[in-house]
Protein backbone atom coordinates (compact mmCIF):
# COMPACT_ATOMS: atom_id res chain seq x y z
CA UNK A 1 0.00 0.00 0.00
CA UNK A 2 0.99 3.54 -0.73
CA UNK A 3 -0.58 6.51 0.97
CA UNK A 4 -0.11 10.04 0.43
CA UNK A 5 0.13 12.75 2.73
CA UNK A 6 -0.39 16.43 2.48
CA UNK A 7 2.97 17.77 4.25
CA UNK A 8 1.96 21.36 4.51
CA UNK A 9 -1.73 21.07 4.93
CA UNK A 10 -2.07 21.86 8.99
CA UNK A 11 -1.59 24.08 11.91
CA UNK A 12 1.46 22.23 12.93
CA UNK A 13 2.93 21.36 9.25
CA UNK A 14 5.29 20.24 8.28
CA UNK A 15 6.89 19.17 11.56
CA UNK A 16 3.55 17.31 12.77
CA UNK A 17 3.24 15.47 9.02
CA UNK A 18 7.00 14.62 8.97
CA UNK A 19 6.72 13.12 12.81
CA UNK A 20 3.52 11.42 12.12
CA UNK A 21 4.60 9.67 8.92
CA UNK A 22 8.07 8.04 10.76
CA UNK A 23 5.61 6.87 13.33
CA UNK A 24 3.41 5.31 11.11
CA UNK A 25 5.89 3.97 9.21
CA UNK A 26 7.04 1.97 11.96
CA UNK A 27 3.91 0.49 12.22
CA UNK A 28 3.46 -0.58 8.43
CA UNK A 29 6.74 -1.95 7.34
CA UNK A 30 5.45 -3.26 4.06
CA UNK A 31 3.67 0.31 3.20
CA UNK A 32 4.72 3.46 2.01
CA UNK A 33 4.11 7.13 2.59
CA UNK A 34 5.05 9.84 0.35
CA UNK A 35 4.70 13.47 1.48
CA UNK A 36 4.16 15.93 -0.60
CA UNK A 37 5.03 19.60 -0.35
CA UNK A 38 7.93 21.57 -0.05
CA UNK A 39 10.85 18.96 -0.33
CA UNK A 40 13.58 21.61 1.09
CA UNK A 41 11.33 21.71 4.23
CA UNK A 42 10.28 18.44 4.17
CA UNK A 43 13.91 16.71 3.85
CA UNK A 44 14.52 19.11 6.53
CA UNK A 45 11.97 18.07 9.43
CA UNK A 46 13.07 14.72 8.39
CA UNK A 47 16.56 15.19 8.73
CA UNK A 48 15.84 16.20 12.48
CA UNK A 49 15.47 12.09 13.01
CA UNK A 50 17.26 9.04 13.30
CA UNK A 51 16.86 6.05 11.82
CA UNK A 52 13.57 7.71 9.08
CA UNK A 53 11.78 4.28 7.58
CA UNK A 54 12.83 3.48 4.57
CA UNK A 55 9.32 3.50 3.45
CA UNK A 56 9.17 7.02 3.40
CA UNK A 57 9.77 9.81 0.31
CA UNK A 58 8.68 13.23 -0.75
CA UNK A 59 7.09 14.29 -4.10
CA UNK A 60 7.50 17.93 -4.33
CA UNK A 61 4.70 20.13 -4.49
CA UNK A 62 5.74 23.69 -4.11
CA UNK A 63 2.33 25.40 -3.48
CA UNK A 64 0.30 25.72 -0.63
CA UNK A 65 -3.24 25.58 0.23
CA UNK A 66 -4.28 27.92 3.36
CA UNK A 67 -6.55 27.70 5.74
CA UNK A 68 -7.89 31.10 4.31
CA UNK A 69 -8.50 30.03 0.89
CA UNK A 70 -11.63 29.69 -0.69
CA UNK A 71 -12.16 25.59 -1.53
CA UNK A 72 -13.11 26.29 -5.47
CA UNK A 73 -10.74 28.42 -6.10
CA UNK A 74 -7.61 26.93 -4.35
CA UNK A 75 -8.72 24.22 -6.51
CA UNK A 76 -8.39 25.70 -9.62
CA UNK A 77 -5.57 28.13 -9.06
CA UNK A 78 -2.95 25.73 -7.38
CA UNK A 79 -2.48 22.72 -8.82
CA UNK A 80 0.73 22.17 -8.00
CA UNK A 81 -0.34 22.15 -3.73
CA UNK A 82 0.76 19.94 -1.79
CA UNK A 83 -2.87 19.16 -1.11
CA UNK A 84 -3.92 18.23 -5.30
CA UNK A 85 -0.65 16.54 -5.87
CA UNK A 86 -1.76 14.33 -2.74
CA UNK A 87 -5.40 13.82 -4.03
CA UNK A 88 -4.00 13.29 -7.84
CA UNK A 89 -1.95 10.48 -6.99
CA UNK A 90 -4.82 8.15 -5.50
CA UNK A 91 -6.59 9.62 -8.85
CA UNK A 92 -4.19 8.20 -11.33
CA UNK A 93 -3.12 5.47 -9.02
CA UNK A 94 -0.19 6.14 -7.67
CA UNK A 95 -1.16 6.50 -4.41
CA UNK A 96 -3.70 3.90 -2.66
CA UNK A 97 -5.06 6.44 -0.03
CA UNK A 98 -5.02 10.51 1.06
CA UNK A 99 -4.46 11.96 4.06
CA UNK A 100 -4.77 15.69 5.07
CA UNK A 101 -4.94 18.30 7.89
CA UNK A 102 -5.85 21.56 5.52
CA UNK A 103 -8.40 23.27 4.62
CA UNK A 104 -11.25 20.61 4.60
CA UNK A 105 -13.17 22.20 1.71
CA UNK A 106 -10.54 22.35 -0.09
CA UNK A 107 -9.51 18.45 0.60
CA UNK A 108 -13.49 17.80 -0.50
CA UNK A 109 -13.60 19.88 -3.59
CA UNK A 110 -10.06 18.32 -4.54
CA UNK A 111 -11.66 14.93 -3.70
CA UNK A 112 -15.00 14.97 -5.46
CA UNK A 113 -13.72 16.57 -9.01
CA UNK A 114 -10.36 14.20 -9.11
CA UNK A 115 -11.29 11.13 -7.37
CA UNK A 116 -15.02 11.85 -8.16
CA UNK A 117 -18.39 10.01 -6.98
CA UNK A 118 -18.74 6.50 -6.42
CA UNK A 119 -21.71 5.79 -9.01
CA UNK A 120 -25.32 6.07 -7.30
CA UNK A 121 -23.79 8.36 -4.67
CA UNK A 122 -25.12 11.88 -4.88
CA UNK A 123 -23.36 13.16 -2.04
CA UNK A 124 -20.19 12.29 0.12
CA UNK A 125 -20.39 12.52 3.60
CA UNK A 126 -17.17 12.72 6.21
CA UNK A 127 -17.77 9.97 8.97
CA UNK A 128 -15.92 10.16 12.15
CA UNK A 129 -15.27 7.76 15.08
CA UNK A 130 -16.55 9.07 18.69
CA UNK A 131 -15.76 7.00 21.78
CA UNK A 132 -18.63 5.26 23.55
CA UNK A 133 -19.18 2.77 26.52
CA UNK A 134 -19.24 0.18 24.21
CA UNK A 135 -16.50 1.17 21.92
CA UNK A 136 -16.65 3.31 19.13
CA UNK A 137 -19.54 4.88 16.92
CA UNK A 138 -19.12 5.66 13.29
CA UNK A 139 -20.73 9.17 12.94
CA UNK A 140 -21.68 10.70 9.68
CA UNK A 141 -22.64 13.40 8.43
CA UNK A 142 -20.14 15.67 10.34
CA UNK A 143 -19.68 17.96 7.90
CA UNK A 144 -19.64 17.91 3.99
CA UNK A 145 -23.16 18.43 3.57
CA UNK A 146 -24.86 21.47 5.80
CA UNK A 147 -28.25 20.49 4.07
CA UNK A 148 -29.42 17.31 2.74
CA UNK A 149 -32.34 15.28 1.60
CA UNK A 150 -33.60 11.95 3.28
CA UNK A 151 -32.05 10.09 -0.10
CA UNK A 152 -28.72 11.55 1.34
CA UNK A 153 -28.97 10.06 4.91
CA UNK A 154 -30.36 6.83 3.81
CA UNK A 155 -26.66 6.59 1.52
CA UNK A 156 -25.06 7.92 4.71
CA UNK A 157 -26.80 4.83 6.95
CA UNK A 158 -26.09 2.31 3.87
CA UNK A 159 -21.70 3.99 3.87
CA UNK A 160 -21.52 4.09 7.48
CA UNK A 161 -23.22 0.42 7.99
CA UNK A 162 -20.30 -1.34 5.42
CA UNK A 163 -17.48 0.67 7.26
CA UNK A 164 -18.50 -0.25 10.54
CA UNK A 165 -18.98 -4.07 8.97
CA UNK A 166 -15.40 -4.31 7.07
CA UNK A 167 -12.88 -1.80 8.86
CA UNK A 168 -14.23 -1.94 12.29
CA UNK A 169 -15.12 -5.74 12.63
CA UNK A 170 -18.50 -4.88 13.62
CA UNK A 171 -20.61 -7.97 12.66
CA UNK A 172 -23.83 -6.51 12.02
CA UNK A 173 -23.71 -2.99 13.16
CA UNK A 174 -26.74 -1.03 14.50
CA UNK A 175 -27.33 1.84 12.53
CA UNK A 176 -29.80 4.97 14.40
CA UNK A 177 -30.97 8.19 12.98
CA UNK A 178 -30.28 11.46 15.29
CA UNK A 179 -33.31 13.13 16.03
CA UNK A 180 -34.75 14.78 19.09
CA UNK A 181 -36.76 11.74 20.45
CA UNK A 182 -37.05 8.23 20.22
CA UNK A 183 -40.72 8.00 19.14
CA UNK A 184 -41.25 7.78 15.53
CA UNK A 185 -43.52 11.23 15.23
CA UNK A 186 -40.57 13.25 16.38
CA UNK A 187 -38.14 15.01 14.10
CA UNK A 188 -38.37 18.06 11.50
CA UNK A 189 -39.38 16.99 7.82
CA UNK A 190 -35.90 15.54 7.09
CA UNK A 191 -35.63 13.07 9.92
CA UNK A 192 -39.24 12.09 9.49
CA UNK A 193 -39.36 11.00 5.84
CA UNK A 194 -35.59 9.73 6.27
CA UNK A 195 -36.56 7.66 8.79
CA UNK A 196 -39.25 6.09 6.60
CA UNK A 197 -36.64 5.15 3.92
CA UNK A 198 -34.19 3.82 6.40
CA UNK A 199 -36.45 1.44 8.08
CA UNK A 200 -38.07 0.13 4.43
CA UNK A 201 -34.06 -0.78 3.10
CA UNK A 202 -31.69 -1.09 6.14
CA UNK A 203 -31.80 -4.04 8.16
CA UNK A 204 -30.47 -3.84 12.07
CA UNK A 205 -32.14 -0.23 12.28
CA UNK A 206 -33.39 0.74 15.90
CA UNK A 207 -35.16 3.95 14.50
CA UNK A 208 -34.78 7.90 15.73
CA UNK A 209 -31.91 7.61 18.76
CA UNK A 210 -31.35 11.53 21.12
CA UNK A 211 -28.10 12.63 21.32
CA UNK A 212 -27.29 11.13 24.78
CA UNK A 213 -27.91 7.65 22.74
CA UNK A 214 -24.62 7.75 21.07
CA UNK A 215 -22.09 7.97 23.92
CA UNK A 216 -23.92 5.10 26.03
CA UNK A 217 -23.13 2.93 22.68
CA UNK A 218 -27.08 2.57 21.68
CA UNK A 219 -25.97 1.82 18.43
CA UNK A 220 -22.73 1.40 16.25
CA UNK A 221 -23.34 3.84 13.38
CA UNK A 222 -25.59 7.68 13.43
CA UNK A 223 -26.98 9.20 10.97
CA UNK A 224 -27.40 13.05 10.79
CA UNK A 225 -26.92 15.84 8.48
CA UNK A 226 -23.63 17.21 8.67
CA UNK A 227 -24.69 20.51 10.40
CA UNK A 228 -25.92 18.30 13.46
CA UNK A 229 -22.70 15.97 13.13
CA UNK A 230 -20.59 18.70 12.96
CA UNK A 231 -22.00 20.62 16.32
CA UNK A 232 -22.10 16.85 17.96
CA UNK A 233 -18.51 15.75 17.12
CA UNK A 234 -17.15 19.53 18.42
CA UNK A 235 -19.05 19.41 21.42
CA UNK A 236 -18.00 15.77 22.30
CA UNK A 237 -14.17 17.51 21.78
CA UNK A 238 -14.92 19.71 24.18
CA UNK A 239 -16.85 17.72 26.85
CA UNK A 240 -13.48 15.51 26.89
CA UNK A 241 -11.41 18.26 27.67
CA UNK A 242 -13.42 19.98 29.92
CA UNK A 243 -13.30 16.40 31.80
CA UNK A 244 -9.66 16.19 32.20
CA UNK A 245 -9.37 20.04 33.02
CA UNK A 246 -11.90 19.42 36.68
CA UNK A 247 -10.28 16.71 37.16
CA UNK A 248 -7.04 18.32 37.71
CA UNK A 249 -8.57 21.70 39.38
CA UNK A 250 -9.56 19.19 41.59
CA UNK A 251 -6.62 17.21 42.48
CA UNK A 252 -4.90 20.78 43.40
CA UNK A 253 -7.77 21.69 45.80
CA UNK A 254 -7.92 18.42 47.67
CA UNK A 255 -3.91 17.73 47.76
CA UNK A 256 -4.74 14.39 49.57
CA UNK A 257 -5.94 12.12 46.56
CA UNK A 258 -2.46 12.59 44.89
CA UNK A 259 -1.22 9.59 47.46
CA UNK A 260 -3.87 7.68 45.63
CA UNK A 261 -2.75 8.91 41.84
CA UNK A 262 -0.60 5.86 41.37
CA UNK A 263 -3.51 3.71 41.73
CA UNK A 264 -5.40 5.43 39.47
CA UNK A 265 -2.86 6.68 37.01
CA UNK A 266 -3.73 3.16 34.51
CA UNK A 267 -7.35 3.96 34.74
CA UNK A 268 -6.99 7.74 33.85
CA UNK A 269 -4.31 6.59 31.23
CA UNK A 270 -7.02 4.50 29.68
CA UNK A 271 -9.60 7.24 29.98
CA UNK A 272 -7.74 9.68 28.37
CA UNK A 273 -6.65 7.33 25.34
CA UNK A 274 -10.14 6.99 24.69
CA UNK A 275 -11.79 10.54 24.98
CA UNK A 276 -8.44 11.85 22.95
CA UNK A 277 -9.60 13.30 19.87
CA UNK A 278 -6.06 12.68 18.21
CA UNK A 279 -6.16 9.11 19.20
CA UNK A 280 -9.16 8.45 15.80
CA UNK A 281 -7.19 10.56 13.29
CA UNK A 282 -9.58 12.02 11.22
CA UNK A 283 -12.64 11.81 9.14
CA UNK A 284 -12.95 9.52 6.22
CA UNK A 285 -14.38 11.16 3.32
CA UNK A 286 -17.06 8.26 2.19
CA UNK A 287 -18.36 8.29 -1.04
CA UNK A 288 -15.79 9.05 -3.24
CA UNK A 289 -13.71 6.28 -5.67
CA UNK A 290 -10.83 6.23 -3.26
CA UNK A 291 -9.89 6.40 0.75
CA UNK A 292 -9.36 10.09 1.53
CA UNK A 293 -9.07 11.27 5.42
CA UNK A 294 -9.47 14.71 6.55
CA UNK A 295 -7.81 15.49 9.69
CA UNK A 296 -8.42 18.58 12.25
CA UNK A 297 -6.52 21.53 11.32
CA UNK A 298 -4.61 21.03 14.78
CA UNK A 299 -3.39 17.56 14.64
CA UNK A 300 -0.41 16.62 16.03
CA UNK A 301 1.95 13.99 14.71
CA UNK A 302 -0.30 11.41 17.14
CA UNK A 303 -3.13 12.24 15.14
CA UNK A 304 -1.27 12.19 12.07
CA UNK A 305 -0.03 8.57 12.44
CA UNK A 306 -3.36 7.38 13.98
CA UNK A 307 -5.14 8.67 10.52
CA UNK A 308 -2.00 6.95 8.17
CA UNK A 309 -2.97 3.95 10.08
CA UNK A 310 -6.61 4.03 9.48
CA UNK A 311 -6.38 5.06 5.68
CA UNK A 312 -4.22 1.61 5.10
CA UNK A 313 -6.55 -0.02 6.68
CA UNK A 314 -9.33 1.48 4.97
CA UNK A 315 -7.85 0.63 1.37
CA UNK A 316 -6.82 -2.69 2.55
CA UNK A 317 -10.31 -3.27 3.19
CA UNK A 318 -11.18 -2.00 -0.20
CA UNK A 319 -14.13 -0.38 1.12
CA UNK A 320 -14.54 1.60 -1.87
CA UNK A 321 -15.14 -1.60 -4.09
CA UNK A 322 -17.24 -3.08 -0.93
CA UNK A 323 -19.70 0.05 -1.30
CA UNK A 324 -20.32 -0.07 -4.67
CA UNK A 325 -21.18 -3.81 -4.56
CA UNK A 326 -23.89 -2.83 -2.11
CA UNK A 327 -25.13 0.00 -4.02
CA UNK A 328 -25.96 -2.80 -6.75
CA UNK A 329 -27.95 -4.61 -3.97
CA UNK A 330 -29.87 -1.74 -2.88
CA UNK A 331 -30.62 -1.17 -6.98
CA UNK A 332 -32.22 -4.45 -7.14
CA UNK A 333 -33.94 -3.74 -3.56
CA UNK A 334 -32.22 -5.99 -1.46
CA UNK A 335 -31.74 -4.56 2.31
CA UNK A 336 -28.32 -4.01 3.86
């Protein structure tokens, strides 16, 4: 497997993309990662390490997309960024998978015109992992698609359902629709009539779940538009953080419980891992003829292996392929 990463898409690039790809590299001794971008300040990060996997190289690519930049445009106008060299190389096959931490519109608009639609797909949708009691919950919509139609979410539900299934191990994953009740007459328009469509094709579906549903590990995938997904992914960011902040204005007011920290220092080790936002990478851009994952803007070189990882896996999977075979299904109205 080859993946390519965007060197100088990120708050932290390209230290965080040149740290992140040794790290991954480690980890998949029979892949390879190419980053693209400057190579002067590429070859520089990496000559700031020992021992750099042989498995990595750099493709120059001496433009840069900011965070500023308007997605359509910084399409057009710089196709030499480090960014659409990345996204060209899955394109004509050079590359197996994409990873980037810029300017998300500009990863999308890169990633529908030069890797394009899967066919019966009208619209992508960016699906995220978020921690639960269980173990993890494939969210999507979080953020592609501000406004969409119950056709949308019911593509969303079928995507979400087969990554769960093939990258996640998730036998036969539950799939729920976000709403703002469980009962079946709650919901605006979209949630209603989606949740019509959903039930008639999808099999495994437990109906509308609330938001409190997805954390407790109701169900293993969610399906929202991506102006919900978005607000519920950024708040469960901050919730984590907030978490780990009282906890520690709270070990300095009651000086006592540090004799006990050792005893709980694997337990908040554990918790931490888990409610880590850098610890799931990024987003995976579904719907689209290739494995493309969009990372936050301020992902470190954790976050930056943990999404290398993922991709691999991803195109390993050949979920792409996996997705289109069930579109066919769903054609000849056969339920997921």
């Amino acid at each position: 497997m080859k993946i390519a990463l965007d060197g100088m898409g990120g708050d932290y690039a390209p230290k965080a993309q040149v740290e992140g790809a040794i790290l991954a590299a480690r980890l998949l001794p029979d892949d390879r990662i190419v980053i693209t971008g400057n190579r002067d300040l590429i070859e520089r990060e990496l000559s700031f390490h020992k021992d750099v996997p042989r498995g990595i190289s750099v493709e120059h690519a001496p433009e840069v997309v900011e965070m500023t930049d308007e997605p359509a445009a910084a399409y057009r106008q710089k196709k030499n960024s480090s960014l659409a060299v990345a996204v060209r190389m899955v394109a004509d096959g050079a590359a197996d998978a994409v990873v980037s931490a810029g300017n998300s519109g500009a990863v999308m608009a890169a990633a529908l015109f030069d890797l394009k639609r899967i066919e019966g797909i009208s619209r992508p949708a960016l699906a995220a992992l978020f921690p639960t009691l269980k173990g993890t919950c494939v969210i999507l919509d979080v953020g592609a698609n501000v406004d969409s139609r119950p056709a949308h979410l019911l593509h969303f539900a079928l995507m979400g359902k087969i990554y769960a299934r093939e990258a996640l191990g998730i036998g036969d994953p539950a799939v729920g629709l976000v709403s703002i009740g469980e009962e079946d007459s709650k919901g605006n328009e979209l949630t209603l009539e989606t949740l019509k469509l959903i039930r008639e094709r999808e099999k495994n579906f437990v109906g509308n779940i609330e938001g409190r549903d997805i954390p407790m590990g109701l169900v293993d995938v969610a399906v929202c538009d991506g102006f919900v997904g978005n607000v519920i992914l950024k708040f469960g960011e901050g919730v984590g953080e907030m978490l780990f902040k009282l906890i520690k204005q709270a070990l300095k007011k009651h000086p006592v419980t540090w004799l006990s920290l050792p005893f709980l220092w694997a337990a908040m080790k554990d918790l931490r891992k888990k409610a880590d936002y850098s610890e799931y990478g990024g987003a995976l851009l579904l719907g689209v003829r290739g494995a493309c994952f969009i990372c936050h803007g301020r992902s470190n070189a954790k976050s930056i292996k943990n999404a290398l990882l993922k991709a691999a896996s991803y195109a390993k999977h050949d979920i792409t392929r996996k997705i289109e075979e069930r579109l066919k299904e769903y054609a000849n109205g056969n339920a997921a």
